[in-house]
Protein backbone atom coordinates (compact mmCIF):
# COMPACT_ATOMS: atom_id res chain seq x y z
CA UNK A 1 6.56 -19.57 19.90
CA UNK A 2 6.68 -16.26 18.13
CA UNK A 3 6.33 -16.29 14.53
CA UNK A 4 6.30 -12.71 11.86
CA UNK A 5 4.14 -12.69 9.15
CA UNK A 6 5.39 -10.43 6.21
CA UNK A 7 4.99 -9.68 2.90
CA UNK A 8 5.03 -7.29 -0.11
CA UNK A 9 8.59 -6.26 0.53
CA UNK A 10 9.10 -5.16 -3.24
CA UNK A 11 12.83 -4.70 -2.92
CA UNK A 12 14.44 -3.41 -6.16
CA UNK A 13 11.23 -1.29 -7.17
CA UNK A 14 12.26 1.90 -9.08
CA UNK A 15 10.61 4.37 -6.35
CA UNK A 16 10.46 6.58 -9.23
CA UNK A 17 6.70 7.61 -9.69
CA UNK A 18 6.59 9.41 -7.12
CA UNK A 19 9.99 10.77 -5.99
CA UNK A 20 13.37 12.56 -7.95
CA UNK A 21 16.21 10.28 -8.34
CA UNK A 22 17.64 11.25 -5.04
CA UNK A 23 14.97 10.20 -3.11
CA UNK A 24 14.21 7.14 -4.80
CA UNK A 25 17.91 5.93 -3.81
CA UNK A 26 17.35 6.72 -0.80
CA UNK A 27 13.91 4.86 -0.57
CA UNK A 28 15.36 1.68 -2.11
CA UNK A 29 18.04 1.77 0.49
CA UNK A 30 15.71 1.90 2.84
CA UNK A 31 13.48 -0.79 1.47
CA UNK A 32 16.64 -3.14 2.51
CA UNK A 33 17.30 -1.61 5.74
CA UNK A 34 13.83 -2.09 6.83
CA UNK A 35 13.83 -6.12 5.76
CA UNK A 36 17.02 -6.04 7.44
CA UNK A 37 15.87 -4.06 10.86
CA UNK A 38 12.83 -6.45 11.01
CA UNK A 39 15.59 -9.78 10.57
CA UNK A 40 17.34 -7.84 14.07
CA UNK A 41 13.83 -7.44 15.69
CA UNK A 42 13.17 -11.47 15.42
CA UNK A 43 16.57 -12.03 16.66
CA UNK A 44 16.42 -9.64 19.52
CA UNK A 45 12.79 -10.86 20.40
CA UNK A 46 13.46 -14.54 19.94
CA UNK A 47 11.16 -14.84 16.91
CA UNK A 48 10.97 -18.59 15.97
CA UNK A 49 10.02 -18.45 12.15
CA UNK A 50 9.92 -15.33 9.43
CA UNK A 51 7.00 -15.85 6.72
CA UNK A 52 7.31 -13.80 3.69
CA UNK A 53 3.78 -14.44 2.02
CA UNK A 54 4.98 -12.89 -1.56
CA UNK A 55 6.34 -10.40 -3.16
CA UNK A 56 9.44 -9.91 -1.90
CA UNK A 57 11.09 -8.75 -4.92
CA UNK A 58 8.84 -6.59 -7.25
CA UNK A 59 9.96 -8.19 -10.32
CA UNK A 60 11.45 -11.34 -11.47
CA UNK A 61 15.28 -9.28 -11.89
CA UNK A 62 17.21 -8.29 -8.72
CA UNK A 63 20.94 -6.54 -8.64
CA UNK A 64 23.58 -9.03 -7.08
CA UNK A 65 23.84 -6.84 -4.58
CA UNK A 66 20.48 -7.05 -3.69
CA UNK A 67 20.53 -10.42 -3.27
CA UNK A 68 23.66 -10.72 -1.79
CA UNK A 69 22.35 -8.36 0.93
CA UNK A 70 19.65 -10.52 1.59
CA UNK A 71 21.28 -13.54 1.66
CA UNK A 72 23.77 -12.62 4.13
CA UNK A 73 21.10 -11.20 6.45
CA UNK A 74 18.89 -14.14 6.40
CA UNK A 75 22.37 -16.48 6.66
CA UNK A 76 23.12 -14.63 9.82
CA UNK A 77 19.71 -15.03 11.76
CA UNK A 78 20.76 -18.65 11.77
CA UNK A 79 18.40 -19.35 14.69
CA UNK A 80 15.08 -17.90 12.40
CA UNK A 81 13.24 -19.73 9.78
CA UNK A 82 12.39 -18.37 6.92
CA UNK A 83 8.80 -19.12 4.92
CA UNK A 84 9.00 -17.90 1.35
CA UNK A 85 6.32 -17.77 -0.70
CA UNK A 86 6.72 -16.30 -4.20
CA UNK A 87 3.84 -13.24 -4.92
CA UNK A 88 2.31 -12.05 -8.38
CA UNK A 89 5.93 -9.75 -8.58
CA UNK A 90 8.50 -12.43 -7.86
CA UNK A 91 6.67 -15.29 -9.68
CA UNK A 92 9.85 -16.40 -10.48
CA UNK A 93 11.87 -17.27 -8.27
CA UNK A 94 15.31 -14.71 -8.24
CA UNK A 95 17.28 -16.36 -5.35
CA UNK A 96 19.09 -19.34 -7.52
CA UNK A 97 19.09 -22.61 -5.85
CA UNK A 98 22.88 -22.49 -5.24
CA UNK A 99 22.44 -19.69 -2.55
CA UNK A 100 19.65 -20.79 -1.04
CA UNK A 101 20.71 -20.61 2.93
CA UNK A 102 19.74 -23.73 5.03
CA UNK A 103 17.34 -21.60 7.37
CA UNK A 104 15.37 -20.30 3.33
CA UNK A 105 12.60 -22.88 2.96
CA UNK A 106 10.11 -21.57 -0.64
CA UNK A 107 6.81 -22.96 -1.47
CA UNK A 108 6.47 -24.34 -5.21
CA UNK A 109 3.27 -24.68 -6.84
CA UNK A 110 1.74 -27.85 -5.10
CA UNK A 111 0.75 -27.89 -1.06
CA UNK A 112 3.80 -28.02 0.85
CA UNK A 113 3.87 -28.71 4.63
CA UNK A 114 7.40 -27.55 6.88
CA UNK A 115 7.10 -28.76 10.54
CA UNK A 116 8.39 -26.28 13.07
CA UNK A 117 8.06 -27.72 16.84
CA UNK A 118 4.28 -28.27 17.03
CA UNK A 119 3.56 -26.11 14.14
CA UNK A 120 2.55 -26.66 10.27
CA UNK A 121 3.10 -24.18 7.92
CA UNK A 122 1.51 -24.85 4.94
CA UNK A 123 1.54 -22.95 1.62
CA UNK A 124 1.61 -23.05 -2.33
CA UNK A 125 1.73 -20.26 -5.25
CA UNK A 126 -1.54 -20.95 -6.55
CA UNK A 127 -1.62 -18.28 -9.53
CA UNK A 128 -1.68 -20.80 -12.06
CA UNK A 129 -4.34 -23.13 -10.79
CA UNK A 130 -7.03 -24.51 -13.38
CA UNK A 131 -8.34 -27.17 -11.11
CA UNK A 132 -9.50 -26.26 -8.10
CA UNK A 133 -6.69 -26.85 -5.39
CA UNK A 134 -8.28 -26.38 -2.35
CA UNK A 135 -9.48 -29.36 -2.61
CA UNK A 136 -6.05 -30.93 -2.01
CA UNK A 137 -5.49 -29.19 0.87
CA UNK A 138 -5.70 -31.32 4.57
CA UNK A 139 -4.65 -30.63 7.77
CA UNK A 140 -4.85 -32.37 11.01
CA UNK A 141 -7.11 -30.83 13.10
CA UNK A 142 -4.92 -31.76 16.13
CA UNK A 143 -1.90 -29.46 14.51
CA UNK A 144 -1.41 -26.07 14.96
CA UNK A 145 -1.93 -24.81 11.03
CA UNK A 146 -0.53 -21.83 9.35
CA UNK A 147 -2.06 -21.28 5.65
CA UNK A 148 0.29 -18.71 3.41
CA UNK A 149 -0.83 -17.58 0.02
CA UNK A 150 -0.67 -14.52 -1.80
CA UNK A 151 -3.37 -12.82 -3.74
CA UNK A 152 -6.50 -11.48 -3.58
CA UNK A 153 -9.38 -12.34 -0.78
CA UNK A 154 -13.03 -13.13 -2.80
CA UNK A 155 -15.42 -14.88 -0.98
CA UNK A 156 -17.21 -16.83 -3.64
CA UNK A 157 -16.77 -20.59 -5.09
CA UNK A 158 -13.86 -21.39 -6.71
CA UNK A 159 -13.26 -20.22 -10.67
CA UNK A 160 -9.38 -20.20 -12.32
CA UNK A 161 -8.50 -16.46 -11.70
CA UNK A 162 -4.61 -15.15 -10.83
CA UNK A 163 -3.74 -13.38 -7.72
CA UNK A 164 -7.15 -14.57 -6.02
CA UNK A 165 -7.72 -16.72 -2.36
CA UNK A 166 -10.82 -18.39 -2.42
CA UNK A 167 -11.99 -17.79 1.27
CA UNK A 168 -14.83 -19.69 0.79
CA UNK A 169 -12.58 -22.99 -0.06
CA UNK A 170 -10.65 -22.28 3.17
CA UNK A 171 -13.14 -22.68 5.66
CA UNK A 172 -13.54 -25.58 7.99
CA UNK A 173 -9.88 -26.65 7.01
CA UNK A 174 -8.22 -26.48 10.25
CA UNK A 175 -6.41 -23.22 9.44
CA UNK A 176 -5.49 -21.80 12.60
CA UNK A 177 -4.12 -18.82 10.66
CA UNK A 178 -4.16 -17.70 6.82
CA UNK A 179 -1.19 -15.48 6.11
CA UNK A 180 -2.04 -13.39 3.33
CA UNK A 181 0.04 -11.22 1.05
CA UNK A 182 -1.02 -8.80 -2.14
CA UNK A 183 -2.96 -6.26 -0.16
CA UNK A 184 -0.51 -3.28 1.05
CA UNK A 185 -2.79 -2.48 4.26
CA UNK A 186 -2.87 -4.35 7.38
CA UNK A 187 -6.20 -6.19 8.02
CA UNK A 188 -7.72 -9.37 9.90
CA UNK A 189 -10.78 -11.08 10.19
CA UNK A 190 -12.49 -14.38 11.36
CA UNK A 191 -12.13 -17.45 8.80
CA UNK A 192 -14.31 -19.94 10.48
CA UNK A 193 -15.44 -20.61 14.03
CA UNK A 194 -11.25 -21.79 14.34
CA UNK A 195 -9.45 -19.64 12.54
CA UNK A 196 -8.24 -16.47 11.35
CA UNK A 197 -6.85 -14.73 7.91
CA UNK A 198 -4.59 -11.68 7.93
CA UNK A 199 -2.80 -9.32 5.17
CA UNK A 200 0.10 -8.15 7.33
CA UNK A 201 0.13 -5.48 4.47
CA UNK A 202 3.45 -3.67 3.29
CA UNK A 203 6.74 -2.82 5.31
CA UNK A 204 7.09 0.57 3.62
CA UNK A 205 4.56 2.70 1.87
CA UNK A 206 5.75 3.63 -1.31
CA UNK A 207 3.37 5.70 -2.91
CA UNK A 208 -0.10 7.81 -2.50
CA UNK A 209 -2.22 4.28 -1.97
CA UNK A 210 -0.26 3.17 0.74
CA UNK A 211 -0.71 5.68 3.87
CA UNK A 212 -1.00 5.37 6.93
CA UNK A 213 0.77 2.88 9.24
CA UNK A 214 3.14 -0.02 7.69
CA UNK A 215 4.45 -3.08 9.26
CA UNK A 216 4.15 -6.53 10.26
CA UNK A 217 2.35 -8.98 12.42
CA UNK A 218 3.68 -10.62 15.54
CA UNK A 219 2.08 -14.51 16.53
CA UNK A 220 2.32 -15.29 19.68
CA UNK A 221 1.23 -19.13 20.17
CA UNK A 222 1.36 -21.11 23.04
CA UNK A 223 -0.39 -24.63 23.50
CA UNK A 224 -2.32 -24.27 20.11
CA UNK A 225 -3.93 -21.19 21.30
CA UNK A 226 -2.10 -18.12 19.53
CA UNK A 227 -2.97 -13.70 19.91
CA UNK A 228 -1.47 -11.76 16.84
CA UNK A 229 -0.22 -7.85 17.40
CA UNK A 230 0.21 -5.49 14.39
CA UNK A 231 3.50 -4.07 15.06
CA UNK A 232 4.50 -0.75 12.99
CA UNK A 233 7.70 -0.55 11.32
CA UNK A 234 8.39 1.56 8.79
CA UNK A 235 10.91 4.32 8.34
CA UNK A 236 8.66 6.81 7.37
CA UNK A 237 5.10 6.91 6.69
CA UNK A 238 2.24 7.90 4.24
CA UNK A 239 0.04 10.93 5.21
CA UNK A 240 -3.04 11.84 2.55
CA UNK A 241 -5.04 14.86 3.84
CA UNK A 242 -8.15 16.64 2.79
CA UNK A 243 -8.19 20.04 3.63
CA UNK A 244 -11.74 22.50 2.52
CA UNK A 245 -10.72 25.75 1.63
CA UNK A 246 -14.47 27.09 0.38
CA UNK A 247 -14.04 29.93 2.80
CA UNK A 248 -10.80 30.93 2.68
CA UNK A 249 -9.94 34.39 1.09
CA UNK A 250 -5.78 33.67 0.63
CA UNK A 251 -2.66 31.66 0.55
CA UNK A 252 -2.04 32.71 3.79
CA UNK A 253 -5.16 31.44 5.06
CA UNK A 254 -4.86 27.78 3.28
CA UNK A 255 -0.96 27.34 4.30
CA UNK A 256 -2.00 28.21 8.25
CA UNK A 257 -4.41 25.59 7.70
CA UNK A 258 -1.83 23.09 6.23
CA UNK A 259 0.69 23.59 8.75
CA UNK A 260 -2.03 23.13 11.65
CA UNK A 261 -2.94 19.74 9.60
CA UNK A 262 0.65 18.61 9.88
CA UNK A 263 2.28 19.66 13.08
CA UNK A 264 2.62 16.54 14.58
CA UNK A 265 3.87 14.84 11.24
CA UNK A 266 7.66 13.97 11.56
CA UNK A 267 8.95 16.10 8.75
CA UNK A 268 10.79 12.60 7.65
CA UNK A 269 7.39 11.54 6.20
CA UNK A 270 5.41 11.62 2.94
CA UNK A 271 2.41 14.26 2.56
CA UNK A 272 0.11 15.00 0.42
CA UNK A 273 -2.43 18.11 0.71
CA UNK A 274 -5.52 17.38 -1.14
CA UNK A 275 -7.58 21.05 -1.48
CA UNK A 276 -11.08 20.60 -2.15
CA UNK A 277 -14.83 22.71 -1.66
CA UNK A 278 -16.04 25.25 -4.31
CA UNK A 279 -13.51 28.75 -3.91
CA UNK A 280 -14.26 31.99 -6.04
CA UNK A 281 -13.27 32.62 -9.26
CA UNK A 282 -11.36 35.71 -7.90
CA UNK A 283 -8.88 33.28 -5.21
CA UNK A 284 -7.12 31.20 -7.96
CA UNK A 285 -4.94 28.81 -5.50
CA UNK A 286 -1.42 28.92 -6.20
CA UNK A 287 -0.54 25.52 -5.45
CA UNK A 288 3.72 26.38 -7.00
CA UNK A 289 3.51 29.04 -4.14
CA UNK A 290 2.67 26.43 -1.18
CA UNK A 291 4.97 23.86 -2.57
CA UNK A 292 7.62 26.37 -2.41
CA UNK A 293 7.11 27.65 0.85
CA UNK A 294 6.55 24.03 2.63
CA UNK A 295 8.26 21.50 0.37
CA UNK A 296 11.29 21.96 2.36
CA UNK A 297 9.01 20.40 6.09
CA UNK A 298 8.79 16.99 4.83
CA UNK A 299 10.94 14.41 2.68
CA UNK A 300 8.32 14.34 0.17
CA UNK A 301 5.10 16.98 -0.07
CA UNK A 302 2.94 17.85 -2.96
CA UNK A 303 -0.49 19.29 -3.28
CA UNK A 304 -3.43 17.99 -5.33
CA UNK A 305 -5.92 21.29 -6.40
CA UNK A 306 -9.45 19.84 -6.04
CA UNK A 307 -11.29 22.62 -5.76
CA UNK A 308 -14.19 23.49 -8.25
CA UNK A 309 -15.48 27.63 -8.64
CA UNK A 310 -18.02 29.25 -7.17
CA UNK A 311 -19.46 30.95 -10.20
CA UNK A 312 -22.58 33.44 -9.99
CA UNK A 313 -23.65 33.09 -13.58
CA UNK A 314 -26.50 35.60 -12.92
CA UNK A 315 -24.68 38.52 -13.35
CA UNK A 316 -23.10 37.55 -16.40
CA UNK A 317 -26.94 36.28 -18.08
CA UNK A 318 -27.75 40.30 -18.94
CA UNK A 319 -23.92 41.32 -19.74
CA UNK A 320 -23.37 42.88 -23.19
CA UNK A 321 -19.97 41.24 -23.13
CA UNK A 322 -18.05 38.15 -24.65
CA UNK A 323 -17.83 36.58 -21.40
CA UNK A 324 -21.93 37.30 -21.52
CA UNK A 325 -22.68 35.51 -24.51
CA UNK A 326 -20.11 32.79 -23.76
CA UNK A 327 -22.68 32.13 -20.09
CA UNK A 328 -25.60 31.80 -21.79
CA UNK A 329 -24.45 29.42 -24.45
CA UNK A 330 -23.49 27.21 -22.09
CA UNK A 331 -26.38 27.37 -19.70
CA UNK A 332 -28.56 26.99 -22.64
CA UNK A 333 -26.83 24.02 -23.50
CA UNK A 334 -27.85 20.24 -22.53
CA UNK A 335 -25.00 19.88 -20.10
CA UNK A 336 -25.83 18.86 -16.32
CA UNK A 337 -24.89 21.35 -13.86
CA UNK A 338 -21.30 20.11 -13.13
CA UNK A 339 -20.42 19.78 -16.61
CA UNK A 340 -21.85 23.69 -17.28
CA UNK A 341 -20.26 24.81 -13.91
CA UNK A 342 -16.90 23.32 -15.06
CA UNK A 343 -16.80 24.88 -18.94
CA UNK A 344 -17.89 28.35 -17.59
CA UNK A 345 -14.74 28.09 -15.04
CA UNK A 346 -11.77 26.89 -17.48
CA UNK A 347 -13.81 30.12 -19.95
CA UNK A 348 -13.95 32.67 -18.08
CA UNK A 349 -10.29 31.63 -16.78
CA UNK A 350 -9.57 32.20 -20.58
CA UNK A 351 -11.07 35.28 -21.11
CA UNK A 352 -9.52 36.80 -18.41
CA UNK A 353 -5.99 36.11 -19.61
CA UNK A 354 -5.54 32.99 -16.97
CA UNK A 355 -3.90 29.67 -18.15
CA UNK A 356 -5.97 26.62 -17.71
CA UNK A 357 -4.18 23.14 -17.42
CA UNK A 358 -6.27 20.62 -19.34
């Protein structure tokens, strides 16, 4: 039996942080196409069951048409289950109970057990939890067990917190597999000596802490032995990358080095150029001049200016100047050497007619 794990959908998020209106249609568009792609790939592949371990909204509102998209795709798989569990964003339940399709089944607050074949899939929105509900929680050991929750993984003893799994309260259970949702990366590790937890992570990245790769997980499970395979989905993809430009002595120099970076980036996908290592006063980097000459590669590209100056304050300690004076105030001052570094930069930017973004 072949069962997706999923989660962190966030359909009807604004998109807006990070991109112009334009692209933040586009990107909620996509959003649904993606959910709606992956409903085709358990269809196609003869996926038994779809678990949605929260967040599948990313707030408690959602546009009719929204909705109505999703209902419609989810009536349509008729032959896939669907395991909803309601995240930190969708709390509240948005699909009404009059639309629920027959093949929708949504976890409330207590434990709640669906059978599917020879499998349990078990789950409950445990954000508002004073008592510890772990506790509550038993499985046959002869049962294949799927655990979905959504929130955060500490492994300590139980205390009331939102948005946290209690790892510690899981173990020895019987959980064959904890499906996880609230982290937007893709990650597994061992439970107990039986089982296994998992974030399957986001389908889409949708901003600068979500890079790299984004999909789902694919179970496999066959005579209550099961293997799981990360499979990547999204449209387009998340790419954060640090580039030292210490030596370089131009533009030219730092946008060769940017476009060797990204040559094998599909120019359909997010980038970010982050410039860091110590440059000289002299080679103020233009980051409006890169943006406009590679913007136009990639859907979405911007450039973060790390870069600190390479002062030599020595030759300034003995100048008859204002810039002299203004030097040895501040190395005379208490300030550690970053701090003194820093001030002597944004002043001597100042004195030399430069503007200085504070």
């Amino acid at each position: 039996m072949k069962i997706i794990h999923c989660a962190d959908i966030h359909l009807g998020a604004s998109m807006r942080t990070h991109l112009n209106r334009d692209q933040a249609k586009i990107r909620q568009i996509e959003l649904l196409a993606t959910f709606s792609k992956m409903i085709d790939y358990a269809v196609e592949n003869k996926v038994k069951a779809i678990i949605i371990a929260g967040d599948l909204f990313d707030t408690n509102e959602c546009t009719p048409k929204t909705r109505d998209f999703l209902i419609a795709n989810i009536e349509q798989a008729s032959n896939v289950e669907f395991f909803y569990l309601c995240g930190n964003h969708d709390e509240n339940n948005v699909i009404k109970n009059s639309e629920i399709p027959n093949n929708l089944h949504i976890f409330g607050s207590d434990w709640t057990t669906f059978t599917l074949e020879n499998v349990k899939i078990t789950g409950a929105t445990l954000s508002e939890c004073t008592e510890n509900p772990y506790s509550k929680l038993n499985l046959d050991n002869k049962d294949f067990n799927i655990v979905v929750l959504h929130g955060q993984d500490i492994t300590s003893s139980f205390k009331p917190a939102p948005d946290t799994v209690y790892i510690n309260e899981l173990k020895d259970k019987n959980i064959d597999y904890l499906a996880l949702g609230h982290i937007h990366t893709y990650s597994s590790k061992p439970l107990d000596k039986r089982g296994v937890y998992a974030y399957s992570g986001c389908l889409e990245g949708r901003g600068w802490d979500e890079c790299g790769k984004k999909g789902f997980v694919l179970l496999d499970i066959e005579n209550n032995k099961f293997t799981t395979k990360f499979i990547p989905f999204a449209q387009r993809t998340l790419h954060e990358i640090e580039i030292e430009v210490g030596d370089f002595n131009s533009i030219t120099e730092i946008i060769s080095a940017i476009d060797e970076h990204t040559c094998d980036i599909p120019s359909k996908d997010f980038v970010r150029i982050v410039l860091t290592g110590k440059t000289n006063l002299q080679s103020k980097v233009d980051i409006a001049l890169i943006e406009v000459k590679l913007s136009f590669k990639f859907f979405c590209f911007e450039i973060k200016d790390k870069t600190t100056f390479k002062i030599d304050t020595s030759k300034y300690l003995k100048d008859v100047s204002l810039a002299g004076e203004f030097v040895r105030e501040v190395e005379s001052s208490e300030l550690n050497e970053d701090e003194k570094n820093e001030i002597i930069a944004l002043g001597l930017k100042v004195l030399n007619g430069e503007e200085v973004d504070l």
